[in-house]
Protein backbone atom coordinates (compact mmCIF):
# COMPACT_ATOMS: atom_id res chain seq x y z
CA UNK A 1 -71.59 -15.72 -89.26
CA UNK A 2 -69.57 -12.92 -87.47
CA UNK A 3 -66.08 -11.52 -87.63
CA UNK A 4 -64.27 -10.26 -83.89
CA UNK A 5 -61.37 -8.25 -85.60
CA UNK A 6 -58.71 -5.31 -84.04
CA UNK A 7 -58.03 -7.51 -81.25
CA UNK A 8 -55.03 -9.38 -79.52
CA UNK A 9 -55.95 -13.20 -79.23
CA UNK A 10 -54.85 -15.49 -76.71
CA UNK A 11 -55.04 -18.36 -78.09
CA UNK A 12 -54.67 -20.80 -75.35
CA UNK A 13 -50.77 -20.61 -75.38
CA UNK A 14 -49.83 -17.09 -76.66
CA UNK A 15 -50.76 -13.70 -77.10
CA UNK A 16 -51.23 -12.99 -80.74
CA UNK A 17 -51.85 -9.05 -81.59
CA UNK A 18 -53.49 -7.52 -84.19
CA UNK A 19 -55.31 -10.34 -84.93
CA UNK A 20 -59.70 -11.57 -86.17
CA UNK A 21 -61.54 -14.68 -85.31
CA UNK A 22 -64.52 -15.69 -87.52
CA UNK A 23 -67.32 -17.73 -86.28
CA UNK A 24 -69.73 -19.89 -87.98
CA UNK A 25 -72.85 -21.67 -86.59
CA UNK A 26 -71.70 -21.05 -83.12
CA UNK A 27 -67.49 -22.65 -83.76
CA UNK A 28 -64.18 -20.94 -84.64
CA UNK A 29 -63.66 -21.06 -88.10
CA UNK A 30 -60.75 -19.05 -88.68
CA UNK A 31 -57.94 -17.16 -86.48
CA UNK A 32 -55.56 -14.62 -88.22
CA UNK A 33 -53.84 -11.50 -88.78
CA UNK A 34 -55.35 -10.96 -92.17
CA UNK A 35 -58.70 -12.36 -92.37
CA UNK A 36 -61.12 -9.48 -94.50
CA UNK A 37 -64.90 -9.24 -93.87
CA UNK A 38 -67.04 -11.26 -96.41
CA UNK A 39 -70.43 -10.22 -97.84
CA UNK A 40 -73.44 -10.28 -94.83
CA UNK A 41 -70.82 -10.76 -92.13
CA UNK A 42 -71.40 -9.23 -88.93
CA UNK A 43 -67.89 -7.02 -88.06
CA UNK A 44 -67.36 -6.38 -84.30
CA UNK A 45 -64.11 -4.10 -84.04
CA UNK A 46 -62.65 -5.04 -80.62
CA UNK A 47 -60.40 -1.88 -81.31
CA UNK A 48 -57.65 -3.43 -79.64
CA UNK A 49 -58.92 -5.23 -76.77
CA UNK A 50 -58.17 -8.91 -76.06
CA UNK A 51 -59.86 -12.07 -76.37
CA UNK A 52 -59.14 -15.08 -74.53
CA UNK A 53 -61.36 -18.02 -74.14
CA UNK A 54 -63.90 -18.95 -72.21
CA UNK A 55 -62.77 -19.06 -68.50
CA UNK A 56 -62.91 -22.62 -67.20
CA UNK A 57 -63.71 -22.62 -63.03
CA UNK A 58 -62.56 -26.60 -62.30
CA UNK A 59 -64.35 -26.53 -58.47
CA UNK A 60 -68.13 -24.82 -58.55
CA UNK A 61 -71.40 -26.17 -56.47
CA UNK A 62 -74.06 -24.44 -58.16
CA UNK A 63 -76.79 -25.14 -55.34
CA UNK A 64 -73.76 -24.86 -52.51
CA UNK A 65 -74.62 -23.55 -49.06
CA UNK A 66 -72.79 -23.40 -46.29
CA UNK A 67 -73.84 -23.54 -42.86
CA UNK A 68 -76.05 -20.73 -41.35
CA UNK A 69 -76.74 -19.63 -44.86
CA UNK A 70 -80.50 -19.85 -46.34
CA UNK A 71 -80.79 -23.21 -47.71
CA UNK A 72 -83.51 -24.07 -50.86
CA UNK A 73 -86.07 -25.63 -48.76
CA UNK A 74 -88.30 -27.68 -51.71
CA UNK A 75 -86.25 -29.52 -55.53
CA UNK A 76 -88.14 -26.44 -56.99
CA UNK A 77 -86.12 -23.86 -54.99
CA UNK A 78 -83.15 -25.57 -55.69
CA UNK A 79 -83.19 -25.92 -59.36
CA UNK A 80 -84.48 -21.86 -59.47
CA UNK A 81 -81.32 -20.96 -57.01
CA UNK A 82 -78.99 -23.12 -59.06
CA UNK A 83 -80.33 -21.30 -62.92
CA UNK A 84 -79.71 -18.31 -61.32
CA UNK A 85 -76.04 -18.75 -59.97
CA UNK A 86 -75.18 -20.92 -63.41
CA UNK A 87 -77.05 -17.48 -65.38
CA UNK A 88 -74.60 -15.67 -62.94
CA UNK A 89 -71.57 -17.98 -64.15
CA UNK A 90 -71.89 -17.51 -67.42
CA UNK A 91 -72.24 -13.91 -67.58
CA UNK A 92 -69.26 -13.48 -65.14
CA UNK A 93 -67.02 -15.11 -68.28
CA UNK A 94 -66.91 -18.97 -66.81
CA UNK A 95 -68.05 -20.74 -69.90
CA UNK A 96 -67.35 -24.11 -68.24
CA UNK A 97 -67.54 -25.27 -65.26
CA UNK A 98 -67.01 -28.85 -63.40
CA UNK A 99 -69.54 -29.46 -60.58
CA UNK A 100 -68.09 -31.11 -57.86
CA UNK A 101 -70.97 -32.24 -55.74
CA UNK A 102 -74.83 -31.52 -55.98
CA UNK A 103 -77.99 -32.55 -55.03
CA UNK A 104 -80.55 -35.04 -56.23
CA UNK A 105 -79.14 -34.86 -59.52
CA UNK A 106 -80.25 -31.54 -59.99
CA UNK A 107 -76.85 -30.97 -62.21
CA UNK A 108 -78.17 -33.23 -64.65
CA UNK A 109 -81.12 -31.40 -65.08
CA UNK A 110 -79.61 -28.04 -65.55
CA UNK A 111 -77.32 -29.20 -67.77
CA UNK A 112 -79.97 -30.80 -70.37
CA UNK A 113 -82.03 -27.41 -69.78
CA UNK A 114 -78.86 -25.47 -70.62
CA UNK A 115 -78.14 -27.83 -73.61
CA UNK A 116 -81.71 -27.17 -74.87
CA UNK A 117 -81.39 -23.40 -74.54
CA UNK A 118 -84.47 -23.10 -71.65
CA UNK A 119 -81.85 -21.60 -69.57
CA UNK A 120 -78.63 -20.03 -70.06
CA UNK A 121 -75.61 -20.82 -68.19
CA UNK A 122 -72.39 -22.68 -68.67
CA UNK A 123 -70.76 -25.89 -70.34
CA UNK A 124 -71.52 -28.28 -67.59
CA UNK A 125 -69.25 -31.12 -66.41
CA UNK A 126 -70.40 -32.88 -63.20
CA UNK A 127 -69.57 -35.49 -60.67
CA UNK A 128 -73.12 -35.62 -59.73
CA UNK A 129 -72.97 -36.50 -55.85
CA UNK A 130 -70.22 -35.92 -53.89
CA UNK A 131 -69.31 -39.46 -52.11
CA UNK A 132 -68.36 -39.46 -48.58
CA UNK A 133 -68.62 -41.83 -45.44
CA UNK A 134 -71.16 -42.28 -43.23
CA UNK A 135 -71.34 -38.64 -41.03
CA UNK A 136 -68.29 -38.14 -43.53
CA UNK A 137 -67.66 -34.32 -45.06
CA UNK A 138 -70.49 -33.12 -46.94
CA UNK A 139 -72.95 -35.78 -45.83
CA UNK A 140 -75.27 -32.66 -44.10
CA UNK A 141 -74.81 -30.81 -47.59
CA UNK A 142 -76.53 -34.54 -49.66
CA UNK A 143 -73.28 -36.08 -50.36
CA UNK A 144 -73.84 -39.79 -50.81
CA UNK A 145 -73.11 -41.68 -47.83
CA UNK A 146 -70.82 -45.56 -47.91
CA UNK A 147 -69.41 -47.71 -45.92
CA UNK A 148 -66.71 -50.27 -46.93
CA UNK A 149 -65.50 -51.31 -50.55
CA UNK A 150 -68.32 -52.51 -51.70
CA UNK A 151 -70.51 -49.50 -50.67
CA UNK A 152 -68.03 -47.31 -52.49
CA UNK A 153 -68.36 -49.04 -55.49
CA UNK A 154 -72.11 -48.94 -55.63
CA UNK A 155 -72.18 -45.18 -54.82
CA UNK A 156 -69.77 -44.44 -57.72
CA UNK A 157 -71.66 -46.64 -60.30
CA UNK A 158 -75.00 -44.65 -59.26
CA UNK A 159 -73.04 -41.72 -60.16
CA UNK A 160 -72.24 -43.09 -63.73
CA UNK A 161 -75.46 -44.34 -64.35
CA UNK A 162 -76.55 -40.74 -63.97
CA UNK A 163 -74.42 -39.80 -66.40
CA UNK A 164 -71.54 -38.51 -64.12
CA UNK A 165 -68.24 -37.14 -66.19
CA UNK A 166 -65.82 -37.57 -63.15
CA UNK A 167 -66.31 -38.47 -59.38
CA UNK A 168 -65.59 -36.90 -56.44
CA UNK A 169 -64.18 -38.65 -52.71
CA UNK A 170 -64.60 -36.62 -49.54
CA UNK A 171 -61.42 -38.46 -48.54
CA UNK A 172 -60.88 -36.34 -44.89
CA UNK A 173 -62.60 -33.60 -42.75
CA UNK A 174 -62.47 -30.15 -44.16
CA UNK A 175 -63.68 -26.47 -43.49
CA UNK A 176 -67.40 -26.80 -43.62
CA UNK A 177 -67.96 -29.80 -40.87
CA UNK A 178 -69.14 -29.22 -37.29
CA UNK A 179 -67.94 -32.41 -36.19
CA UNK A 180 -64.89 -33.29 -38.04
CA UNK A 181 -61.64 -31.34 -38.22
CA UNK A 182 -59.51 -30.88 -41.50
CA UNK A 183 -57.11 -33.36 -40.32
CA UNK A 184 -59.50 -36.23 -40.05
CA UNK A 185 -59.15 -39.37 -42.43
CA UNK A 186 -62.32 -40.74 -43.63
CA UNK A 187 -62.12 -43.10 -45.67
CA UNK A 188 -59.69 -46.90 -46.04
CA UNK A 189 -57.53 -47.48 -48.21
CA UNK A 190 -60.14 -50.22 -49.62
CA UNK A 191 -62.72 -47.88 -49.90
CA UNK A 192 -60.42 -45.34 -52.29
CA UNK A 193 -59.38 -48.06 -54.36
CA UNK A 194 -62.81 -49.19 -55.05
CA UNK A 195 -63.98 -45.74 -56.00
CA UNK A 196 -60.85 -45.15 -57.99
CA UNK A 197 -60.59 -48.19 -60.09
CA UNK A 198 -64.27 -48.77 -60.53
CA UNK A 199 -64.34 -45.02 -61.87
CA UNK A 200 -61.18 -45.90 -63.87
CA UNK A 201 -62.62 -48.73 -65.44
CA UNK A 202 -65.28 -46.52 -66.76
CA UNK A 203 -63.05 -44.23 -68.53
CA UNK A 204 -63.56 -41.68 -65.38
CA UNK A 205 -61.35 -39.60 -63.29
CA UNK A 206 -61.84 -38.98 -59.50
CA UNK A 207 -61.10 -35.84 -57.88
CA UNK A 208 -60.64 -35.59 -53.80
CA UNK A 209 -61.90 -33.18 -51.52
CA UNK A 210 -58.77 -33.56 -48.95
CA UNK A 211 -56.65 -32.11 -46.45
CA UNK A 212 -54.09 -33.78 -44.62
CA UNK A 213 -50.68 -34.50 -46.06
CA UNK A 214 -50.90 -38.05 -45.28
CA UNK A 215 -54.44 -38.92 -46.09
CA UNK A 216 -53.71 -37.74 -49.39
CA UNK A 217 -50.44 -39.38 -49.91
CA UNK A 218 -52.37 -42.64 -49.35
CA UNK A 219 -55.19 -41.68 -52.26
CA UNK A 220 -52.39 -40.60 -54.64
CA UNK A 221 -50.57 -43.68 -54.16
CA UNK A 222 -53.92 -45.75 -55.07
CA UNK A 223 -54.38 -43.73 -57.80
CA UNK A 224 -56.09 -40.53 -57.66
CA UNK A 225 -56.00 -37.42 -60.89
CA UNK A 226 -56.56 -34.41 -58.98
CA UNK A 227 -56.12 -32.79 -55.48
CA UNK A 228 -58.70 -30.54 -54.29
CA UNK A 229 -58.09 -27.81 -51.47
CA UNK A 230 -55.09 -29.79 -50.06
CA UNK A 231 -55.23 -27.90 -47.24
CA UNK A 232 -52.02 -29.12 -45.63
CA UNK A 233 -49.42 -30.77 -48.44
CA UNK A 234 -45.57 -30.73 -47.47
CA UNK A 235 -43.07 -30.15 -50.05
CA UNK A 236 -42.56 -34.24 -50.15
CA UNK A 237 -46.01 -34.74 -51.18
CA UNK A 238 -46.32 -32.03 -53.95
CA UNK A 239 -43.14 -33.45 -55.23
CA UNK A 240 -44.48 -36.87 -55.75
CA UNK A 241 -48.15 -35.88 -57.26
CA UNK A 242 -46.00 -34.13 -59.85
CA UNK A 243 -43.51 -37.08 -60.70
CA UNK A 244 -47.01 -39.25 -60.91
CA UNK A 245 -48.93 -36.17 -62.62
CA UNK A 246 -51.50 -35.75 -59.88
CA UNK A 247 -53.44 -32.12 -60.50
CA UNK A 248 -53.99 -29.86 -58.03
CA UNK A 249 -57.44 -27.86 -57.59
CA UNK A 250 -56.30 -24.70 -54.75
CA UNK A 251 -59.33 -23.00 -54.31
CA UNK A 252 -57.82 -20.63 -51.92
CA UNK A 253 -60.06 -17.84 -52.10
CA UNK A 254 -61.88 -20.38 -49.45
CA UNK A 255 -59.74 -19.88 -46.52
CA UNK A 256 -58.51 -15.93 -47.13
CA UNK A 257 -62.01 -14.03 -46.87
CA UNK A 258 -63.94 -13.04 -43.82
CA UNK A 259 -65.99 -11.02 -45.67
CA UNK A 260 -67.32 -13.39 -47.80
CA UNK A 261 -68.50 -14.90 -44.54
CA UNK A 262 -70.19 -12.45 -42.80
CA UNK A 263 -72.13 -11.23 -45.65
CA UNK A 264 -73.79 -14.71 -46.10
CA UNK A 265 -73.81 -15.17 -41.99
CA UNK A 266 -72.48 -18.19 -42.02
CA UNK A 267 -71.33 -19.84 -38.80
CA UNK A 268 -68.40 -18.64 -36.60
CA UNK A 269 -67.30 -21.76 -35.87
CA UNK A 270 -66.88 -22.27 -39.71
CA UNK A 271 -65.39 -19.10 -40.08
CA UNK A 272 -62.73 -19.18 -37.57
CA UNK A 273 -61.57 -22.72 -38.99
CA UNK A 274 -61.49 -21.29 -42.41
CA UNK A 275 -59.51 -18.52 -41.83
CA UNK A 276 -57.01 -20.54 -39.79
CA UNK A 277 -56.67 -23.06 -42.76
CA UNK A 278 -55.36 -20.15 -44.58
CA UNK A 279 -51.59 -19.87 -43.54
CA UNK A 280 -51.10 -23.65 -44.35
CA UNK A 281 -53.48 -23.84 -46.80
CA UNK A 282 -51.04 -20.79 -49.06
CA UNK A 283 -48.01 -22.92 -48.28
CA UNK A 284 -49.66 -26.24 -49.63
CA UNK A 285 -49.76 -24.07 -52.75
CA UNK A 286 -46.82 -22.54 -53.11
CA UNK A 287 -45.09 -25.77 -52.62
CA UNK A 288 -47.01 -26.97 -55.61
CA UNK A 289 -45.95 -24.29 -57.57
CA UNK A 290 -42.55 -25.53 -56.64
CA UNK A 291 -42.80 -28.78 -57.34
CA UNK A 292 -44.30 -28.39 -61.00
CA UNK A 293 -47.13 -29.69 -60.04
CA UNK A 294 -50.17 -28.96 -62.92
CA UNK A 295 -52.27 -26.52 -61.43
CA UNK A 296 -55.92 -25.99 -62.17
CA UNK A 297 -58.12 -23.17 -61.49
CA UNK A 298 -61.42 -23.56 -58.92
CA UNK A 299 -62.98 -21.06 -57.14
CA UNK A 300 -65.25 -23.19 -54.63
CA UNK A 301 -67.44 -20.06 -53.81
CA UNK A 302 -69.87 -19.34 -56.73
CA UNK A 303 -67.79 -18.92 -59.40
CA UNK A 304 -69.40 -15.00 -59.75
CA UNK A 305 -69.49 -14.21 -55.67
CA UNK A 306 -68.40 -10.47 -55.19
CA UNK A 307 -65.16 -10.81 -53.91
CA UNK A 308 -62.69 -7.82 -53.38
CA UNK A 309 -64.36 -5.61 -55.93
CA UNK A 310 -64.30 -8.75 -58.54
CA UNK A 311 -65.49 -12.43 -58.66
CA UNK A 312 -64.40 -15.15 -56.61
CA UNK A 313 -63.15 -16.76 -60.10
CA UNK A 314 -60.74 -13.42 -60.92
CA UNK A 315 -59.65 -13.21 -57.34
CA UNK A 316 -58.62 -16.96 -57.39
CA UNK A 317 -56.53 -16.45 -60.30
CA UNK A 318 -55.00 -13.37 -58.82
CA UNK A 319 -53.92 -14.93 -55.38
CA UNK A 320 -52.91 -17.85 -57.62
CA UNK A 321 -50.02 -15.46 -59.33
CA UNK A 322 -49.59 -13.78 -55.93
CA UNK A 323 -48.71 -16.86 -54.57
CA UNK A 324 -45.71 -16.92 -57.36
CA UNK A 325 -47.48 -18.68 -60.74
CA UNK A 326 -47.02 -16.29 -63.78
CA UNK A 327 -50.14 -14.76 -64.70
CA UNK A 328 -49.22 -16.59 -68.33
CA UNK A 329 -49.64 -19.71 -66.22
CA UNK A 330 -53.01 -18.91 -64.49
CA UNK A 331 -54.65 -17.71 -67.70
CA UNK A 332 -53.86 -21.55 -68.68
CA UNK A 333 -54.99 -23.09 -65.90
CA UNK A 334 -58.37 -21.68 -66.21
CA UNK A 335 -58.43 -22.46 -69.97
CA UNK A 336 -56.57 -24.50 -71.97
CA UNK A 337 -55.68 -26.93 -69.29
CA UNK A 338 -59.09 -27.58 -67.37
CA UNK A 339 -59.87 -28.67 -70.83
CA UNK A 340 -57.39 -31.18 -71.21
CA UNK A 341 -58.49 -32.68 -67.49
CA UNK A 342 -62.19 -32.86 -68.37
CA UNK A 343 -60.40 -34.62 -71.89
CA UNK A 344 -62.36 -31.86 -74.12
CA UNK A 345 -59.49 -30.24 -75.51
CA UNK A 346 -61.24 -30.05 -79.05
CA UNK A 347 -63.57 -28.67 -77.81
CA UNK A 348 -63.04 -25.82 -75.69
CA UNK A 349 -60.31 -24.14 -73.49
CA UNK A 350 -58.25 -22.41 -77.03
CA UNK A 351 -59.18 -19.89 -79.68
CA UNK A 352 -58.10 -22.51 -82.53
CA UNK A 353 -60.68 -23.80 -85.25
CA UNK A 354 -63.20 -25.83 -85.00
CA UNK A 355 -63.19 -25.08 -81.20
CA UNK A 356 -66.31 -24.04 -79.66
CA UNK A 357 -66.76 -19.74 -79.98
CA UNK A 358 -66.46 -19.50 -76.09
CA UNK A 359 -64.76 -16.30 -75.35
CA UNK A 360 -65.00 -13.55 -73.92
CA UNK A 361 -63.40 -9.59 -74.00
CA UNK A 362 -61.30 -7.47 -71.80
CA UNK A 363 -58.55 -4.53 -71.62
CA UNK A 364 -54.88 -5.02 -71.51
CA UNK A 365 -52.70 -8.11 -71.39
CA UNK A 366 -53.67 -10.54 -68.80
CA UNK A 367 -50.70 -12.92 -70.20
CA UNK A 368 -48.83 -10.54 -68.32
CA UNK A 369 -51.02 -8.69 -65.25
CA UNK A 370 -53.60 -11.19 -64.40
CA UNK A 371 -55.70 -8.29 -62.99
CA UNK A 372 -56.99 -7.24 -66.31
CA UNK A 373 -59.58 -10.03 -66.16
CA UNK A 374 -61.42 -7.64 -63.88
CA UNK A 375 -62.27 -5.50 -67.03
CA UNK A 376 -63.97 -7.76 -69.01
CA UNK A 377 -67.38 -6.68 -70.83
CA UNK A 378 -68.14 -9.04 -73.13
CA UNK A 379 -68.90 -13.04 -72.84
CA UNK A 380 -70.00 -15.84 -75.52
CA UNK A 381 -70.83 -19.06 -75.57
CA UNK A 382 -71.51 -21.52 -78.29
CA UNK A 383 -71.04 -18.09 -80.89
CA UNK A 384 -73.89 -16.72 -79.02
CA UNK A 385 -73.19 -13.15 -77.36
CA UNK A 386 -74.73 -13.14 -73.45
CA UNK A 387 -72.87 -10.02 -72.23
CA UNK A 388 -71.98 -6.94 -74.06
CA UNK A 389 -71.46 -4.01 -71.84
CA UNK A 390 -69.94 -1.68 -74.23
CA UNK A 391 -72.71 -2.60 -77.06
CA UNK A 392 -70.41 -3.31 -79.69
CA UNK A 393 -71.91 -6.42 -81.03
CA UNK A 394 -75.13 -5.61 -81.34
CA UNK A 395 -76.89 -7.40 -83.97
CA UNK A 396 -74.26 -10.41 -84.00
């Protein structure tokens, strides 16, 4: 049992100063402005720093490599790269994250190894494999080839028998194919709809790696929850995923870093298409903004990827307000509303009780300069402390 106290709390809505949260057996119990220490509780005064929760990232591959970077060469170097970048993760203050594509169900794995407390890293929510056509985007990174309705169908049902919380289409070309360009459709109408019902029957959502305006018109019209990249979305189309409540994942920290690039030596070819994606790519997103669309946060690059003299995550958020969201409204997208997406509302996402004591510690008011995210020195999951730069809960 341990008592945060001195602190301003955002809990998931609003900024609340002067305020303590008490945790019990790793949940929120309590959340006030006048809760007093009882006997054998561990105080930590936050002496007026902020707590917010748990940072959800709604677009991370944990074993993702792009090409001309080093890739895990045997299942064992995988699952050692991926505990490291999900240790990484966690300790960059992404309690959650939804996995949008990884290989040989080494997600799964992870997750029940994180569950059992052999490794540490976040709350995982996965799609398992990607799904794409045959020679379709991703298929050179293990996303699970198809062909036609049928072979849609049976991909996404191997994903739920895995255990799969959501699915993911490669519905058109993208940044990271040789042979395909951004604009290219890839899959049928037919072969959507299969993935899209069959995953709705279930009680699943599907998510879309896409692109082009009209490729994803077609997917939202069958259907689809939530956009990812959109690399190219007119005004027309943002305005009609938000009259049909269609999320949007940006991930724009994808086509705005060179850097990022040449420190991992990844291709040129790859590079110069990224970075040429970017000018559309910002106006896909602003015109969401405009429309209303619901906008989640997803990094695409490891969610903890030195970026700009912060993490891919914090940089995401800030381009996000950049590109005209209040920082108010970022700070939800990467908490409270992720969590109503992956449907675990009551479970993470606020600072309410009987939530899950995922939170983590920073200077200033990020409800109104999304920057001060980049301060952050202490992380916990599950009531259990994983990153305390400033030592003050020592002994929680």
């Amino acid at each position: 049992m341990g008592l945060l106290t001195n602190g301003a709390v955002f809990d998931g809505t609003t900024l609340v100063p002067d305020s303590s949260i008490r945790v019990v057996d790793g949940a929120i119990t309590e959340v006030g402005t006048d809760l007093a220490p009882q006997d054998g509780e561990h105080v930590v005064d936050l002496g007026g720093d902020t707590v917010i929760p748990g940072l959800v990232n709604m677009h991370v591959h944990l074993g993702g490599a792009l090409p001309g970077m080093p890739q895990p060469e045997t299942d064992v170097d995988l699952a050692l790269y991926m505990a490291g970048t999900a240790r990484a993760t966690l300790l960059a203050g992404v309690t959650t994250v939804r996995l949008v594509g990884e290989t040989g169900y080494t997600d799964f794995k992870l997750r029940r190894a994180i569950e059992a407390g052999a490794v540490i890293g976040p709350r995982i929510y996965t799609a398992g494999h990607a799904l794409c056509c045959t020679g379709g985007h991703g298929w050179d990174a293990d996303a699970l080839e198809a062909d036609g309705a049928d072979g849609f169908r049976r991909a996404t049902r191997l994903q739920l028998r895995a255990g799969a919380d959501c699915i993911k289409i490669c519905i058109s070309g993208g940044i990271a194919g040789e042979h395909e360009h951004i604009d290219t459709p890839q899959l049928t109408d037919e072969e959507m709809a299969a993935v899209i019902d069959t995953a709705h029957d279930w009680g699943r959502k599907v998510c879309a790696h896409s692109g082009p305006d009209a490729v994803i018109r077609r997917a939202v019209e069958l259907g689809l929850d939530c956009v990812e990249h959109g690399y190219e979305m007119s005004r027309e189309l943002t305005d009609e995923m938000a009259r049909r409540g269609v999320w949007y994942v940006p991930t724009i920290v994808v086509s705005r870093s060179r850097e990022f690039f040449e420190r991992h030596g990844v291709e040129q070819w790859l590079q110069d298409r990224a970075l040429a994606a970017g000018p559309r790519h910002w106006e896909s997103l602003q015109n969401a903004i405009a429309s209303g669309v619901t906008i989640a946060m997803g990094s695409d690059m490891a969610p903890a990827e030195p970026y700009d003299g912060t993490t891919a995550t914090v940089r995401e958020m800030e381009f996000m307000v950049e590109a005209g969201m209040s920082p108010l409204d970022v700070l939800r997208s990467a908490t409270s509303r992720p969590a109503e997406w992956l449907d675990a509302s009551d479970v993470f996402g606020s600072l309410s009780p009987g939530r899950r004591a995922d939170l983590v510690v920073l200077r200033g008011d990020p409800t109104r300069d999304i920057s001060a995210l980049r301060t952050l020195d202490l992380v916990m999951k599950d009531g259990v402390v994983h990153r305390d730069d400033q030592g003050r809960a020592a002994g929680w």
